[in-house]
Protein backbone atom coordinates (compact mmCIF):
# COMPACT_ATOMS: atom_id res chain seq x y z
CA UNK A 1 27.81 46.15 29.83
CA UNK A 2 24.60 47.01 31.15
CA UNK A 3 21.04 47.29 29.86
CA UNK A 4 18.10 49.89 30.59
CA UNK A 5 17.53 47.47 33.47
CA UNK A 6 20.59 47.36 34.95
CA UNK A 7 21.18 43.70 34.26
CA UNK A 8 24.13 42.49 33.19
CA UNK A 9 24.68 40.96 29.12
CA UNK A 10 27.33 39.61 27.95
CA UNK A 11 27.99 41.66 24.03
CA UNK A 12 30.19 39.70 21.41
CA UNK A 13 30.74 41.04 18.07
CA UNK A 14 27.77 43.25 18.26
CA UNK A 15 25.23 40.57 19.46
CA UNK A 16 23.84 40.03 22.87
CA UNK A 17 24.50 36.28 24.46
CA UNK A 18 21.53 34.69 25.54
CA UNK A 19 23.34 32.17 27.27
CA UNK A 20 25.69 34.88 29.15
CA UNK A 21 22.54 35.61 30.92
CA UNK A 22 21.57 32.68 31.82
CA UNK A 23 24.62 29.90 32.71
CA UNK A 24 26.59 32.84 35.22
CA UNK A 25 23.12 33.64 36.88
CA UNK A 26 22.67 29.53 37.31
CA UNK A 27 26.03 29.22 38.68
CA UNK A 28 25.71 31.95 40.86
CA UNK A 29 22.82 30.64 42.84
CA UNK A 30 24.29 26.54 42.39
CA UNK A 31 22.27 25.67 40.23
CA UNK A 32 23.42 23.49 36.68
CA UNK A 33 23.02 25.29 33.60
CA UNK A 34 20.47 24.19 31.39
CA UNK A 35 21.53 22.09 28.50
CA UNK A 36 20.88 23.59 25.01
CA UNK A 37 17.01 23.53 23.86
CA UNK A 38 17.53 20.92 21.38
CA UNK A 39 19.15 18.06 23.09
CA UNK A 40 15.89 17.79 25.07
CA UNK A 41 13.78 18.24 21.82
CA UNK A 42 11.46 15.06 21.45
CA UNK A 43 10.53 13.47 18.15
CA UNK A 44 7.17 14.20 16.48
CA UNK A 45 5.43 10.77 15.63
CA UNK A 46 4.03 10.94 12.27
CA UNK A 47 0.26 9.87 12.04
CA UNK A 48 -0.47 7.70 9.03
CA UNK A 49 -3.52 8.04 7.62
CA UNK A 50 -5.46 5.57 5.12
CA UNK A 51 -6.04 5.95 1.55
CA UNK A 52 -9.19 6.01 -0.13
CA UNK A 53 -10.94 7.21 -3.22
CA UNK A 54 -7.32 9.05 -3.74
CA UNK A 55 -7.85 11.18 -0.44
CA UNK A 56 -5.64 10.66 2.69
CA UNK A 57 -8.92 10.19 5.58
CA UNK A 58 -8.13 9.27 8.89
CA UNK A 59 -9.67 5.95 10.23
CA UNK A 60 -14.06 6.78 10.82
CA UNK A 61 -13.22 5.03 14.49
CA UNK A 62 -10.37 7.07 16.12
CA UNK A 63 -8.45 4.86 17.25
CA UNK A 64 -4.68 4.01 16.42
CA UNK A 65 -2.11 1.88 17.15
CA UNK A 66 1.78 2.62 18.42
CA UNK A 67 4.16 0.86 15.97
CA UNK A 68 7.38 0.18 17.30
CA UNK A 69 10.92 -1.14 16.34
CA UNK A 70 12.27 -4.49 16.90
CA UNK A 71 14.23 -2.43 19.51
CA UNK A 72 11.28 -0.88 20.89
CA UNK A 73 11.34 1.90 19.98
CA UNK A 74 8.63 4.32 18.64
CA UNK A 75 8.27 4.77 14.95
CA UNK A 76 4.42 6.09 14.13
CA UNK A 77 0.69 6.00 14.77
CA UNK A 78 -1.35 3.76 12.74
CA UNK A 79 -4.81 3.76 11.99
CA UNK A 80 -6.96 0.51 13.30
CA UNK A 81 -9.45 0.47 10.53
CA UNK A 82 -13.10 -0.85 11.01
CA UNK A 83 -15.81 -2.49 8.90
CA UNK A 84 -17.15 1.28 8.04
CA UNK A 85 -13.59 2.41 6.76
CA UNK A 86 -13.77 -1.09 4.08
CA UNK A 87 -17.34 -0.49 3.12
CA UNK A 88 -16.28 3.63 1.89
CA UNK A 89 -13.43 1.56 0.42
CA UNK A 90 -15.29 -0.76 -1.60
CA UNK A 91 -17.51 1.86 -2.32
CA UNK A 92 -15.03 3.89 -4.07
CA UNK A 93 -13.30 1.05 -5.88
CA UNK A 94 -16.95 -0.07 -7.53
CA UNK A 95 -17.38 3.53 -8.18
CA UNK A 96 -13.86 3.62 -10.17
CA UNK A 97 -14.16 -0.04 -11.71
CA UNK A 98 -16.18 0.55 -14.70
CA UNK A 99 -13.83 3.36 -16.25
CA UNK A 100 -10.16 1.62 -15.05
CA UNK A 101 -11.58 -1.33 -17.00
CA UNK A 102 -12.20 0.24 -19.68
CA UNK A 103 -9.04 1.96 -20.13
CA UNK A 104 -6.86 0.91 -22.97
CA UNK A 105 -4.86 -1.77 -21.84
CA UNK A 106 -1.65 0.64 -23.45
CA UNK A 107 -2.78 3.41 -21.06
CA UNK A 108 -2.77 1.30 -18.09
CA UNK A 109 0.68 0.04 -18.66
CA UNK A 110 2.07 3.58 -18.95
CA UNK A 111 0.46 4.39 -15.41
CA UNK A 112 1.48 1.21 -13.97
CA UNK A 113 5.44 2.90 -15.49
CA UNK A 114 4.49 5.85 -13.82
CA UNK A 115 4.14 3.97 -10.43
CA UNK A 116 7.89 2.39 -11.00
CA UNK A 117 9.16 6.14 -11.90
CA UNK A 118 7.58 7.77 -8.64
CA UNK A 119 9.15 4.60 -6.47
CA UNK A 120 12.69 5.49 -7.81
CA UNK A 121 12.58 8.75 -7.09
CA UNK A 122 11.55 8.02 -3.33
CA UNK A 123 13.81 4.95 -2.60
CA UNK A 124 15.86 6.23 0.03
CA UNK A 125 12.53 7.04 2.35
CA UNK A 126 11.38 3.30 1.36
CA UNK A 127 14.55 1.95 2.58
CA UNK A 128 14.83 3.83 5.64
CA UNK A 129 11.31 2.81 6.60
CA UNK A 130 12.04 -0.98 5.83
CA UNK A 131 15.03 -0.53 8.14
CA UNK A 132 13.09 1.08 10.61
CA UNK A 133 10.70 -2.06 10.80
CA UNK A 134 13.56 -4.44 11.22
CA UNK A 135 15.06 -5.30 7.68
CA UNK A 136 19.18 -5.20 7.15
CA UNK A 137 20.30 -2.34 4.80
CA UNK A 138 21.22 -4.67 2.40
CA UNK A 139 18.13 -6.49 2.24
CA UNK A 140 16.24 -2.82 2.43
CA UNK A 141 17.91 -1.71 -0.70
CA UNK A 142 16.82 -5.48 -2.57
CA UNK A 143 13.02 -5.06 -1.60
CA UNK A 144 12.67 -1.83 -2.73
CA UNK A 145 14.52 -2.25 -6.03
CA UNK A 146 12.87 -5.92 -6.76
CA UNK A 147 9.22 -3.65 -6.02
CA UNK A 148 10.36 -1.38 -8.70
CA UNK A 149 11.29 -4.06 -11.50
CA UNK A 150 8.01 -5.68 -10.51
CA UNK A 151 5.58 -2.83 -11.37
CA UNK A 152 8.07 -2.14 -14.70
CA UNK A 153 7.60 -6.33 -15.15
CA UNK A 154 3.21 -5.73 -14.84
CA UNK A 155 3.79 -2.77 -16.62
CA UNK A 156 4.83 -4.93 -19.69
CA UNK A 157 2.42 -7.05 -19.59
CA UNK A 158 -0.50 -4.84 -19.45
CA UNK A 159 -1.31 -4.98 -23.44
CA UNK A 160 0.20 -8.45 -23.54
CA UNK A 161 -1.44 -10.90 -21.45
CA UNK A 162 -5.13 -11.09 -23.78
CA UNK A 163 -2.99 -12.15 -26.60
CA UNK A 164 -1.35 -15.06 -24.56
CA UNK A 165 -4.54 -15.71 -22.90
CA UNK A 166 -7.50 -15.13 -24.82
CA UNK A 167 -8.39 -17.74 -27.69
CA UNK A 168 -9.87 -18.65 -31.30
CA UNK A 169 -12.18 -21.51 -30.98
CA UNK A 170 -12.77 -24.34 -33.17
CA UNK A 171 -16.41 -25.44 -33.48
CA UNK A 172 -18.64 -27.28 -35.62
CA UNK A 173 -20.83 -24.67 -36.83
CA UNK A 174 -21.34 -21.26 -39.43
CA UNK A 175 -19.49 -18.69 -36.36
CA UNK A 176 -16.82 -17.41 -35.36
CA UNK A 177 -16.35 -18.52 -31.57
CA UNK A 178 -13.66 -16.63 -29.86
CA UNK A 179 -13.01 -16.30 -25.67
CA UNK A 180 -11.38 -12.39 -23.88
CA UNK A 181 -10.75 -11.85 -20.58
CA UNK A 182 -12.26 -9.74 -18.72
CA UNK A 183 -11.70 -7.78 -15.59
CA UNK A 184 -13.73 -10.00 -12.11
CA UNK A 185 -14.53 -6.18 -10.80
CA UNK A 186 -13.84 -5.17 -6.95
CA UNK A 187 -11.13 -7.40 -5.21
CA UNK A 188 -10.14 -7.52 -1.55
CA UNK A 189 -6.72 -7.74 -0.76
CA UNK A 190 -4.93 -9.37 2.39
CA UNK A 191 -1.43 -8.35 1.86
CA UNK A 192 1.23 -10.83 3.58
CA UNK A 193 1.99 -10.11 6.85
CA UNK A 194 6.13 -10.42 6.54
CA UNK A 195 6.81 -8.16 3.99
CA UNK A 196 5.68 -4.66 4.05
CA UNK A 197 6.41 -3.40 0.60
CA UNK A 198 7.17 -6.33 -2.11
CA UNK A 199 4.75 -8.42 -1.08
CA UNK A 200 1.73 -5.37 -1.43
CA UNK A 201 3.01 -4.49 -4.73
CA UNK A 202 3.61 -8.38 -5.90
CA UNK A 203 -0.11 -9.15 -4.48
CA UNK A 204 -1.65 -5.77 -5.21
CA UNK A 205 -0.17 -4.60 -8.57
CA UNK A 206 -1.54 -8.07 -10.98
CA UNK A 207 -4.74 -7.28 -9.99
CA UNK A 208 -5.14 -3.24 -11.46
CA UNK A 209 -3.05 -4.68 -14.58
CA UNK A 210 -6.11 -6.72 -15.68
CA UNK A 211 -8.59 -3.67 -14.59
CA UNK A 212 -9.60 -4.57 -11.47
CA UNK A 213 -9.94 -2.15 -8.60
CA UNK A 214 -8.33 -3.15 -5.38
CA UNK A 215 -8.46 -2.55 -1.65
CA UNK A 216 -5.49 -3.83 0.57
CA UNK A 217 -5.16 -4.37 4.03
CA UNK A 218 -1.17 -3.47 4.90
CA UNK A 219 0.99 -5.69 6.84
CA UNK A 220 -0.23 -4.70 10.32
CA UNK A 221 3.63 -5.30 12.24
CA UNK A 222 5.01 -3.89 8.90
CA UNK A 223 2.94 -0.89 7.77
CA UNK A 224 4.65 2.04 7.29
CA UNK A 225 5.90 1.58 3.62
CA UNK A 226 2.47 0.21 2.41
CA UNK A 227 0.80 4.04 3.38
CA UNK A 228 4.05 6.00 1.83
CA UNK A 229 2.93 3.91 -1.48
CA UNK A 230 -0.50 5.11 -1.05
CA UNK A 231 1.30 8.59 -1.42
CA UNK A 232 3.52 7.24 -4.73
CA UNK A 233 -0.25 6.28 -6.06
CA UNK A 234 -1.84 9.83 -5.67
CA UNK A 235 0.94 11.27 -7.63
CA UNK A 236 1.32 8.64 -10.19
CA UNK A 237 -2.01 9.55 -12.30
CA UNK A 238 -3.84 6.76 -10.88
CA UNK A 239 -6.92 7.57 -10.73
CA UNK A 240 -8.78 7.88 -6.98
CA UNK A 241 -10.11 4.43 -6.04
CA UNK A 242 -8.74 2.39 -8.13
CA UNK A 243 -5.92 1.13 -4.96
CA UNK A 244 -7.52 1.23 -1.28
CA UNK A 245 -5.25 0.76 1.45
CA UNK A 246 -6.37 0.46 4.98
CA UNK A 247 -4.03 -0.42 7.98
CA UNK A 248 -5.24 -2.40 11.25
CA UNK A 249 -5.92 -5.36 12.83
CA UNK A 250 -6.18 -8.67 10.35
CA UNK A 251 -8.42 -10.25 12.61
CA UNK A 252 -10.60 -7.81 12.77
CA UNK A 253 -11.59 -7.42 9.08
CA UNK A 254 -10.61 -10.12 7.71
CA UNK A 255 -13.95 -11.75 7.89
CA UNK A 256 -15.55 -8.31 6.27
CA UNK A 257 -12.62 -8.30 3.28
CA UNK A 258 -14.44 -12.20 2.39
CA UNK A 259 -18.34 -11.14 3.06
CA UNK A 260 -19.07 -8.18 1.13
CA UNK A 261 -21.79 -8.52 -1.22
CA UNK A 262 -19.80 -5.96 -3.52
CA UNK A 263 -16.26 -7.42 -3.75
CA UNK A 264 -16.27 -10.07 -6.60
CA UNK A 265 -12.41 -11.94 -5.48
CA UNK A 266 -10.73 -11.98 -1.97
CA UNK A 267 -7.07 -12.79 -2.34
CA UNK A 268 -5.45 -13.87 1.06
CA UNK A 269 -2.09 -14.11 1.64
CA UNK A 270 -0.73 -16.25 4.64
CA UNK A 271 -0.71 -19.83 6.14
CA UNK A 272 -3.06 -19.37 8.66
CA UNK A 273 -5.31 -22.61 8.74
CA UNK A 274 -8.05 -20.79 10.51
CA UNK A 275 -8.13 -17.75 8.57
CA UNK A 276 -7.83 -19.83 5.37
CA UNK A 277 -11.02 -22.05 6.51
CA UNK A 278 -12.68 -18.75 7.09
CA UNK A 279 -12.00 -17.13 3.65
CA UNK A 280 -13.52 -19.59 1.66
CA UNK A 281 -16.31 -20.46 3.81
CA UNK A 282 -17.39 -16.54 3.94
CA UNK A 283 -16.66 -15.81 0.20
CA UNK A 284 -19.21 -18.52 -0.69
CA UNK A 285 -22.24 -16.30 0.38
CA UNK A 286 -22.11 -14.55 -2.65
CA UNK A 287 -20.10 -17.35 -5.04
CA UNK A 288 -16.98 -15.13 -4.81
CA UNK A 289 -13.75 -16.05 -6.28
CA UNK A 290 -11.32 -16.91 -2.94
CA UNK A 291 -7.50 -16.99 -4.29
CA UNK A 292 -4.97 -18.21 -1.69
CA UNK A 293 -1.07 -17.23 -1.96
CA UNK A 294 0.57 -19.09 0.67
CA UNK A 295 4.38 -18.27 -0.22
CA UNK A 296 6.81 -17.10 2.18
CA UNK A 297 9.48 -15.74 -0.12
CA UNK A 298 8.02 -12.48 -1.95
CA UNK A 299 11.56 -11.87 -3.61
CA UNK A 300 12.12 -15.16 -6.15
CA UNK A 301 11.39 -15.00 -9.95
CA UNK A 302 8.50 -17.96 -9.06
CA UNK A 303 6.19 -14.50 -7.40
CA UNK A 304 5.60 -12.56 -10.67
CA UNK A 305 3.92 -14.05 -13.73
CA UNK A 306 1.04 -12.87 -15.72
CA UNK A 307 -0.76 -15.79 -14.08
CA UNK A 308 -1.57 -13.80 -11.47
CA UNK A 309 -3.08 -11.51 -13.46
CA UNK A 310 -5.54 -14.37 -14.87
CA UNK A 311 -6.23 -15.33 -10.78
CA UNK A 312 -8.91 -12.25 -11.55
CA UNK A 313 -10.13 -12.58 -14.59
CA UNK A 314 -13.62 -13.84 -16.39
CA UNK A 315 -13.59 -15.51 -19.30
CA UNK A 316 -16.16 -14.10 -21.56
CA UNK A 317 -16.69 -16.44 -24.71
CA UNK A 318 -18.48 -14.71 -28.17
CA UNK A 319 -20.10 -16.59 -30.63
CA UNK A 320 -20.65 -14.96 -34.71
CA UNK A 321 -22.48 -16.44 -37.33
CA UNK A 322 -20.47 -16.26 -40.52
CA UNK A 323 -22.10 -17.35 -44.31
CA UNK A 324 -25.34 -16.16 -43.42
């Protein structure tokens, strides 16, 4: 058949053949016919972006970093935060600290639910990310479900842990003498290095139980899962602020996450000597607390206790005259 041109098409059932007008004409002048459009189709590398206040920013800097696969190959950009980027962060945490800690201990437990809930639902993309970054299937599907049973486990003890820690004292005297906890305020978060999702959540989660406010430096080799939580958190009615989650180098901020004149705890977790020496000598400017997890294994019963929840607490002790 031919068109108004004159140009041979190729007509089956009623519809012209785009490639009946192309492969003959190739072969007809030796050329090799073009392979379909969409085996030559390259992948779009998703750009994660950081997460504070509850908005999705990119890094103030610019820059990024490829990640790659064990294999080599490439997986996403990541945003190298700077010391601006964990200054807005702390900014927003202090600005969200005074009414997270003054939530109802009840109410924070059923958000802290809410967080498990919104992780279910999004498993598979968890997974897929933790295989992505080098874990076995098997061990995939154990992080992500031991994550989930660990916000459910914080989640419990949210209206629990005054009553096991707080105290009646005995004293010589007319009063009533009686010690709460009480939330330390902003706390910086160095999130271990070799585990990507459990080991944010196990490090992260203790801390907005006992209404804190948090911001986390991710896993920089391992990153990808700690900004699709950031995502869980926006939809999880948690309010904006309350988690921070940056993504970058650790030796560029860590010094910032233990000199901050705002943030009231640094928690680092790792073995590095050197970075060790360096969080407790910089937290000292301003007497904060400087809380050291060293443990490898993220996945054992021994990482979850409402002890960590204590780590950032203050002990406020009330004295009441009775008889008077």
């Amino acid at each position: 058949m031919k068109n108004g041109n004159g140009r041979g098409t190729a007509v089956k059932n009623g519809k012209t053949s785009a490639r009946s007008r192309i492969a003959p004409r190739a072969a007809a002048n030796g050329e090799t016919p073009h392979a379909p459009l969409e085996s030559a189709r390259l992948p779009v590398l998703k750009t994660y972006k950081i997460y504070i206040g509850g908005k999705f920013p990119r890094t103030e800097s610019g820059r990024y970093y490829l990640l790659k696969s064990p294999s080599g190959a490439a997986l996403a950009n990541i945003c190298k935060c700077t010391r601006k980027d964990f200054r807005e962060s702390v900014v927003a945490a202090r600005a969200a600290q005074g009414s997270w800690g003054k939530r109802a201990a009840y109410n924070r437990g059923q958000i802290l639910y809410r967080i498990a809930e919104m992780l279910e639902g999004r498993t598979p993309q968890f997974v897929a990310e933790l295989v992505q970054q080098g874990a076995s299937q098997a061990d995939a599907e154990t992080e992500v479900a031991t994550s989930i049973d660990r916000c459910l486990y914080y989640a419990g003890w949210a209206d629990k842990y005054q009553q096991v820690f707080s105290c009646v004292n005995p004293v010589s005297s007319s009063h009533f003498n009686f010690s709460l906890l009480e939330p330390t305020g902003v706390v910086s978060v160095l999130t271990p290095e070799n585990s990507g999702l459990l080991g944010l959540i196990s490090s992260v989660i203790p801390v907005i139980t006992g209404g804190n406010t948090a911001i986390a430096l991710a896993s920089t080799s391992k990153p990808l899962c700690a900004v699709t939580f950031a995502e869980v958190l926006a939809t999880s009615d948690l309010p904006g602020g309350v988690v921070n989650i940056l993504t970058g180098e650790r030796g560029e901020l860590l010094e910032h996450f233990a000199t901050h004149m705002d943030v009231n705890a640094t928690i680092y977790c790792g073995d590095d000597a050197k970075e060790r020496a360096t969080i407790r000598t910089k937290a000292a400017l301003n007497v904060k607390r400087a809380i050291i997890y060293d443990r490898d294994d993220w996945t054992s019963g021994e990482a979850q206790s409402p002890y960590f929840i204590l780590d950032t607490q203050e002990v406020k002790t009330t004295w009441h005259p009775i008889g008077t």
